[in-house]
C-alpha atoms as a PDB file:
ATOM      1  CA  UNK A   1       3.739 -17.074  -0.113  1.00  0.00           C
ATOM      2  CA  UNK A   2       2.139 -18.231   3.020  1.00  0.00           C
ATOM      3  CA  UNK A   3      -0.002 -16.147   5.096  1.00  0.00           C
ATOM      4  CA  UNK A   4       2.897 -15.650   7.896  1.00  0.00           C
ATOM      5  CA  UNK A   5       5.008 -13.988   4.758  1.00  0.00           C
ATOM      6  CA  UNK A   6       2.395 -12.056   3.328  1.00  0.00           C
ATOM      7  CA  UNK A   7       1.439 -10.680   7.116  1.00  0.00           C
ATOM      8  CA  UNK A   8       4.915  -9.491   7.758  1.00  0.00           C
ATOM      9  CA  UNK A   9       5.605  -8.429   4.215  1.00  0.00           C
ATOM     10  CA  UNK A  10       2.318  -6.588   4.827  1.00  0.00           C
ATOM     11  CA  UNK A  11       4.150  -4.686   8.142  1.00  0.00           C
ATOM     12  CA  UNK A  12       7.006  -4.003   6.278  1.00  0.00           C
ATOM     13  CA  UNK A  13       5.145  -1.998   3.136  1.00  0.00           C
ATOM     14  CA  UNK A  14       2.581   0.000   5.873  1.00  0.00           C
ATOM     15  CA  UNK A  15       5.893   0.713   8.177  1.00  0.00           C
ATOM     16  CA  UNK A  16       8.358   1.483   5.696  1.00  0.00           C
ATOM     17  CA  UNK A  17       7.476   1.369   1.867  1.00  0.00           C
ATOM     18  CA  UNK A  18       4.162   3.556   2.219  1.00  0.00           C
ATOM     19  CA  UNK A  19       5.820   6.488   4.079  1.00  0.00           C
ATOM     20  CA  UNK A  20       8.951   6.146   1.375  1.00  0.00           C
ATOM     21  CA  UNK A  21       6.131   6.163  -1.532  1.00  0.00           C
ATOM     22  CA  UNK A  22       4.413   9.583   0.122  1.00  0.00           C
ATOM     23  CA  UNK A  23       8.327  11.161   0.317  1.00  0.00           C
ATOM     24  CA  UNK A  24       8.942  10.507  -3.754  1.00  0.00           C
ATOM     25  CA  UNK A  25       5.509  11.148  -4.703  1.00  0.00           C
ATOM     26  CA  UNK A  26       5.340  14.511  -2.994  1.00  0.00           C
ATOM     27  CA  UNK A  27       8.774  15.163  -3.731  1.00  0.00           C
ATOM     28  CA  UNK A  28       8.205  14.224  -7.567  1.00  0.00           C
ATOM     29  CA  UNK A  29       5.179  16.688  -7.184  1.00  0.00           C
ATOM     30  CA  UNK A  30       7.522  19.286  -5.995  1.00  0.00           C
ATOM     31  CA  UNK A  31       9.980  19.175  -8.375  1.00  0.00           C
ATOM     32  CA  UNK A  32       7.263  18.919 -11.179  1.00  0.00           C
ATOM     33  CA  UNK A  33       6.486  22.477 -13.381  1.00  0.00           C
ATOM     34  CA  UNK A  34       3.024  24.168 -11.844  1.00  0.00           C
ATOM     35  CA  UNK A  35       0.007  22.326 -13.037  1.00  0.00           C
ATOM     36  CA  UNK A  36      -3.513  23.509 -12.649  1.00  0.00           C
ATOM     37  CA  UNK A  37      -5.255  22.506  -9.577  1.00  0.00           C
ATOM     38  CA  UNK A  38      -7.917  20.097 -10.982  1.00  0.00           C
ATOM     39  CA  UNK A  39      -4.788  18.366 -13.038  1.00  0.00           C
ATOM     40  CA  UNK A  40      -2.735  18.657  -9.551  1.00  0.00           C
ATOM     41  CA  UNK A  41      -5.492  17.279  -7.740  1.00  0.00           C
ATOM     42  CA  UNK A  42      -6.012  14.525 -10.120  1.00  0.00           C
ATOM     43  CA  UNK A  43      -2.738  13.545  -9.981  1.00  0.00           C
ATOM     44  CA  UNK A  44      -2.781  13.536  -6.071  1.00  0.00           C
ATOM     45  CA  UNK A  45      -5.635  11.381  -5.669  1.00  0.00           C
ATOM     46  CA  UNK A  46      -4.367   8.814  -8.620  1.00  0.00           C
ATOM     47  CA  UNK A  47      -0.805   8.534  -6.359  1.00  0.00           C
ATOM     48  CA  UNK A  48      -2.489   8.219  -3.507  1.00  0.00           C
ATOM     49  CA  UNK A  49      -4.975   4.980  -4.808  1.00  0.00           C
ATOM     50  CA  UNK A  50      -2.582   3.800  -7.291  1.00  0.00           C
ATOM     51  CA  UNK A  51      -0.168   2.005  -4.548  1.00  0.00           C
ATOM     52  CA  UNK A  52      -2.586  -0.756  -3.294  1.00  0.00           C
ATOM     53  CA  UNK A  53      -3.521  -2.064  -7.027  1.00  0.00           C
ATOM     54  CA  UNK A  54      -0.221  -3.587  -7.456  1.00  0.00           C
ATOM     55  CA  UNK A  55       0.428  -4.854  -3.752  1.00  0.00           C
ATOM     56  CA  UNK A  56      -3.699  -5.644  -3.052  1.00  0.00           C
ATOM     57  CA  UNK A  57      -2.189  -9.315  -2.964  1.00  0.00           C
ATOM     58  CA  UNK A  58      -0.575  -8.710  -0.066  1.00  0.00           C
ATOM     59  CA  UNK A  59      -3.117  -7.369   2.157  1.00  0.00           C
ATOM     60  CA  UNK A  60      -6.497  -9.592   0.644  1.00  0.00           C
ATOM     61  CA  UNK A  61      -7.223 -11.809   4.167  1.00  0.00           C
ATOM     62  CA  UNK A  62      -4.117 -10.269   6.549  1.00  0.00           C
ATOM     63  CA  UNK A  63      -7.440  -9.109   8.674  1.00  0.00           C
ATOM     64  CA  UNK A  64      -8.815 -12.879   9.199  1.00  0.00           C
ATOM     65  CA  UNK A  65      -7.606 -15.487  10.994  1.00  0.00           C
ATOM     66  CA  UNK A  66      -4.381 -17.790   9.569  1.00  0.00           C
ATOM     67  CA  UNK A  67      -6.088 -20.181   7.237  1.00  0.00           C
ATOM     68  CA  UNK A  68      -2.836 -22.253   7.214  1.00  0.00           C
ATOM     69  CA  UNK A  69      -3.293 -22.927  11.432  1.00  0.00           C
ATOM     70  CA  UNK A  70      -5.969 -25.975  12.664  1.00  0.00           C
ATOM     71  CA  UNK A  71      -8.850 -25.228  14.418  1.00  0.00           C
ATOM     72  CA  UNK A  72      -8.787 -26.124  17.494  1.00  0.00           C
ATOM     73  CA  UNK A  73     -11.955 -25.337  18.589  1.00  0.00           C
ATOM     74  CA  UNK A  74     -13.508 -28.728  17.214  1.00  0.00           C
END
């Protein structure tokens, strides 16, 4: 995927897949029996870092400048 793709796919998961992730995951933690609140808070902070290992390709470089474009300051 070039970096064009990756930038808007990028968009797409911060403007609409991350806040859909926070509804289930808090939702799931709702619905869930009472844990105790180191287990709770374990489980909080592993949803909460868990989502960028699996996308982390997306976002690696979306800060820099688009290596596929020429320089044109030569």
């Amino acid at each position: 995927m070039g970096y064009k793709g990756r930038k808007r796919l990028a968009i797409f998961i911060l403007v609409i897949g991350l806040p859909a992730y926070i509804v289930l995951a808090v939702t799931m933690m709702n619905i869930a029996p009472g844990f105790a609140k180191p287990i709770e808070l374990l489980i909080y902070v592993l949803l909460g870092v868990g989502w960028i290992f699996p996308l982390k390709w997306v976002f690696m470089g979306i800060g820099q400048a688009n290596p596929d474009q020429e320089d044109e300051h030569n």
